[in-house]
C-alpha atoms as a PDB file:
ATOM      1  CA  UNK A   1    -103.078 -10.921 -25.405  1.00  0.00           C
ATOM      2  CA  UNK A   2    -101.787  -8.549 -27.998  1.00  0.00           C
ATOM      3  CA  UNK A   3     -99.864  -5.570 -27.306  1.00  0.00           C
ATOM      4  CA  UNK A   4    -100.113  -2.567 -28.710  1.00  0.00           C
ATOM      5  CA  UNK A   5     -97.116  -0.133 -30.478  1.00  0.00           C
ATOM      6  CA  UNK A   6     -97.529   1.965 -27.372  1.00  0.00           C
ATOM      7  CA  UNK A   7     -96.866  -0.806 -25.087  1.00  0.00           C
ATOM      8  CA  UNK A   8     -93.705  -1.844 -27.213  1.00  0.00           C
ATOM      9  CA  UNK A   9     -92.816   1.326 -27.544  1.00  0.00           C
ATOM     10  CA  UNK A  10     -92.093   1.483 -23.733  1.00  0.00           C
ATOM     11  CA  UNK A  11     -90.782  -1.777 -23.204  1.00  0.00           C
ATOM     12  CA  UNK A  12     -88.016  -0.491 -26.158  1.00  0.00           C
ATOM     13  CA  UNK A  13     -87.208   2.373 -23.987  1.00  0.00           C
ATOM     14  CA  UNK A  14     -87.165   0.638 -20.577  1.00  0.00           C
ATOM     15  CA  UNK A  15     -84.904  -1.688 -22.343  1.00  0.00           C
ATOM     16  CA  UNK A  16     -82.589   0.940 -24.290  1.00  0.00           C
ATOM     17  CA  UNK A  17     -82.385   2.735 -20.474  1.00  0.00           C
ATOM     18  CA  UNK A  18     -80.992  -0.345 -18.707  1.00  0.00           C
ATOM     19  CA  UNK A  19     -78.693  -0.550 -21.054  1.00  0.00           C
ATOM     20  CA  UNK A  20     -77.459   2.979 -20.978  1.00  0.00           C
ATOM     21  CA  UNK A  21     -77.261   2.723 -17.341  1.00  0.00           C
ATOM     22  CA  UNK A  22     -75.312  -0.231 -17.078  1.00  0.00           C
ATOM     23  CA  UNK A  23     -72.791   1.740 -20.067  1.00  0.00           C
ATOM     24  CA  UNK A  24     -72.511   4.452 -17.986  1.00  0.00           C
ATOM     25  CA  UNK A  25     -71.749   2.161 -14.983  1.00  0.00           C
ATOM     26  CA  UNK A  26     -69.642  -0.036 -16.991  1.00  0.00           C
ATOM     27  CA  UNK A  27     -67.593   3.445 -18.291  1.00  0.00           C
ATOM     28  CA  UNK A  28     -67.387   4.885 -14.619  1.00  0.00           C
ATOM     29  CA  UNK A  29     -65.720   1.686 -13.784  1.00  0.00           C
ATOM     30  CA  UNK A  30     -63.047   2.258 -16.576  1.00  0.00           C
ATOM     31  CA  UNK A  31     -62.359   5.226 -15.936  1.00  0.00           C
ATOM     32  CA  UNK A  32     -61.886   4.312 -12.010  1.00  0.00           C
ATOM     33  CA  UNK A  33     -59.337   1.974 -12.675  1.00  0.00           C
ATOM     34  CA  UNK A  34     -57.273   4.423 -15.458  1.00  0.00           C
ATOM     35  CA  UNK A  35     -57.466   7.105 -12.473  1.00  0.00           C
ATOM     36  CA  UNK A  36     -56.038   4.578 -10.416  1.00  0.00           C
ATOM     37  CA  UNK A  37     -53.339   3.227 -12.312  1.00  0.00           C
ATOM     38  CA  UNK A  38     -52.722   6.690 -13.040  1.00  0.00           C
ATOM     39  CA  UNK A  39     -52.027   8.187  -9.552  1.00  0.00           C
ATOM     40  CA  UNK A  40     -49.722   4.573  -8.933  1.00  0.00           C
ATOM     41  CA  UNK A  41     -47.495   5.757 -12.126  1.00  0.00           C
ATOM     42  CA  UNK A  42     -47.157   9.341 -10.587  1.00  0.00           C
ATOM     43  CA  UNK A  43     -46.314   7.806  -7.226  1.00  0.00           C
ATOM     44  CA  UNK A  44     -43.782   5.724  -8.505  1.00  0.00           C
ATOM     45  CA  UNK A  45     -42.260   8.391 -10.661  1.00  0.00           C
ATOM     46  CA  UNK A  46     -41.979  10.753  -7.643  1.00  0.00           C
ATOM     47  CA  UNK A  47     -40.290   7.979  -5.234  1.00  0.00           C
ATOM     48  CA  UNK A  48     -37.810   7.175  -8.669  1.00  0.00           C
ATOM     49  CA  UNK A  49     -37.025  11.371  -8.917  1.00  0.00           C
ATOM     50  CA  UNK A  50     -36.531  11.687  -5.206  1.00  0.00           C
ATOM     51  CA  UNK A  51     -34.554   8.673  -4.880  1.00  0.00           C
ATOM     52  CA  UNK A  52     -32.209  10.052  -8.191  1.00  0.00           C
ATOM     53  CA  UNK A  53     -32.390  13.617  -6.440  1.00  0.00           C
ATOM     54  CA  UNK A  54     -30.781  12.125  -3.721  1.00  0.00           C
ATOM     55  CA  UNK A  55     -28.106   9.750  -5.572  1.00  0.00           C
ATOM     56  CA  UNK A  56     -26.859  13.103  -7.366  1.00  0.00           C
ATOM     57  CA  UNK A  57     -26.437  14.798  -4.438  1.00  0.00           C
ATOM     58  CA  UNK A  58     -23.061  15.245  -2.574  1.00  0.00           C
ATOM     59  CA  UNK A  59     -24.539  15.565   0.899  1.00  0.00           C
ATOM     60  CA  UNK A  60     -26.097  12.062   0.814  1.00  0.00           C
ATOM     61  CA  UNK A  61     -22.650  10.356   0.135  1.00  0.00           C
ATOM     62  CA  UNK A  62     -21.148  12.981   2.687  1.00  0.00           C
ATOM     63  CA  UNK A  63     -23.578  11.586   5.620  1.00  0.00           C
ATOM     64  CA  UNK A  64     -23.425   8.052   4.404  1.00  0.00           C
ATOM     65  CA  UNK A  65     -19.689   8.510   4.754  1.00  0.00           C
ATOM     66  CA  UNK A  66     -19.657   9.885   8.164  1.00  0.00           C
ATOM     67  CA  UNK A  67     -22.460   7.132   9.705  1.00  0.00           C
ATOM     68  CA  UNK A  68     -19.881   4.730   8.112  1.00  0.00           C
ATOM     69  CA  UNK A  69     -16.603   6.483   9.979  1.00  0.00           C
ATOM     70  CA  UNK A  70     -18.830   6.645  13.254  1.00  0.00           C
ATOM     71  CA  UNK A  71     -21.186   3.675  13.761  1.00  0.00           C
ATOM     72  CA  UNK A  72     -18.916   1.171  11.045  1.00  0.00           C
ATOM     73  CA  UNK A  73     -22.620   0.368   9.880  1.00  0.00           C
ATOM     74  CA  UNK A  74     -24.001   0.373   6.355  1.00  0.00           C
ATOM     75  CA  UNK A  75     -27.343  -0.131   4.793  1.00  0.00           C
ATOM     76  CA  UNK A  76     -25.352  -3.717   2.799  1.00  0.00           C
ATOM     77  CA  UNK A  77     -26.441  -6.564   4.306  1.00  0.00           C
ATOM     78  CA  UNK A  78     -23.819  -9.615   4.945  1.00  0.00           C
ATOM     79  CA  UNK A  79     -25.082 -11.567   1.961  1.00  0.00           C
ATOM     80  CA  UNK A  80     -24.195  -8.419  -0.028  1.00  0.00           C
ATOM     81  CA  UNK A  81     -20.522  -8.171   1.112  1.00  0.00           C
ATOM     82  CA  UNK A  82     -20.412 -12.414   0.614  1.00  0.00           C
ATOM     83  CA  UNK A  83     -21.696 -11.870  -2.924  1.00  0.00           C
ATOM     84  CA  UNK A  84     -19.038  -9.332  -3.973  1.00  0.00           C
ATOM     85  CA  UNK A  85     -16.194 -11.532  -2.737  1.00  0.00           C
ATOM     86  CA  UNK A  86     -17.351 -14.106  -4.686  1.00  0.00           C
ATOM     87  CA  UNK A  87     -17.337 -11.313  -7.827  1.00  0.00           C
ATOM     88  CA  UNK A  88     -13.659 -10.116  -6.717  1.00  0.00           C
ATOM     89  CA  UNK A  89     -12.923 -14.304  -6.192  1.00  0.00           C
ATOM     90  CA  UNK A  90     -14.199 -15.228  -9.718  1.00  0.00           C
ATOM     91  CA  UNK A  91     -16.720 -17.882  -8.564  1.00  0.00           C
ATOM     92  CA  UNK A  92     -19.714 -15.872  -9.767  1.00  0.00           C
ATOM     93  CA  UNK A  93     -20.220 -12.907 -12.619  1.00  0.00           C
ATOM     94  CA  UNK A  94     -21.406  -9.233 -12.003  1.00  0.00           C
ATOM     95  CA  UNK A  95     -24.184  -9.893 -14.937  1.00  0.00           C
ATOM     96  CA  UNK A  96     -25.462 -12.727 -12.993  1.00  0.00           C
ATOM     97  CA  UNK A  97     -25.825 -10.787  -9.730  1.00  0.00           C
ATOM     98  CA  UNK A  98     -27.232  -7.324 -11.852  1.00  0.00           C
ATOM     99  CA  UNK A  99     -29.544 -10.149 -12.762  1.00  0.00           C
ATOM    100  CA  UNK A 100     -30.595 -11.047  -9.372  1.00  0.00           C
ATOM    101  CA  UNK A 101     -31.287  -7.440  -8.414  1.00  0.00           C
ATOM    102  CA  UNK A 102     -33.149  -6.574 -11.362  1.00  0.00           C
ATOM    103  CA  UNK A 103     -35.842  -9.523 -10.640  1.00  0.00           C
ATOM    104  CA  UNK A 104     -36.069  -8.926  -7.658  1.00  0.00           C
ATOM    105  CA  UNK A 105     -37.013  -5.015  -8.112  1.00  0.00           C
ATOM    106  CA  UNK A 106     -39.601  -5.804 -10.411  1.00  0.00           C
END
């Protein structure tokens, strides 16, 4: 059977419209995933402003202060306190628990 240029001619463009398609698909995809990762990095950068907003401000100290004077609670936990005796004591050094908090941020 032979084919004729018409014939390949459309088998050409059926082929070279697949291939668009799955482009297209493969660049919706892509850009997906940068819109995602986008709106993550915003997120995070408004929860790091908010949380600087409030380490600048006076009245977050001032109520911290006062839950402290009235309930004697903080937000440390025990192993906190435990760990900065041991800094005051000598048995362990701030950079190795600034360390410790930076891994386990990230």
């Amino acid at each position: 059977m032979k084919t004729s240029k018409k014939d390949l001619a459309e088998i050409v463009g059926i082929f070279a419209i697949v291939a668009s398609l799955l482009f297209v698909g493969m660049q919706i995809q892509l850009e997906r995933k940068v819109a995602m990762a986008d709106q993550y990095f915003n997120r995070a950068e408004s929860v790091k402003e908010d949380y600087r907003a409030q380490l600048l401000s006076p009245e977050y100290y001032r109520a911290l202060e006062e839950n402290w004077a009235l309930t004697g609670e903080t937000y440390f936990s025990d192993y906190d306190w435990e760990e900065m005796e041991q800094v005051r004591e000598g048995t362990i050094r701030i950079s190795n628990v600034a360390n410790s908090v930076l891994i386990d941020r990230l």
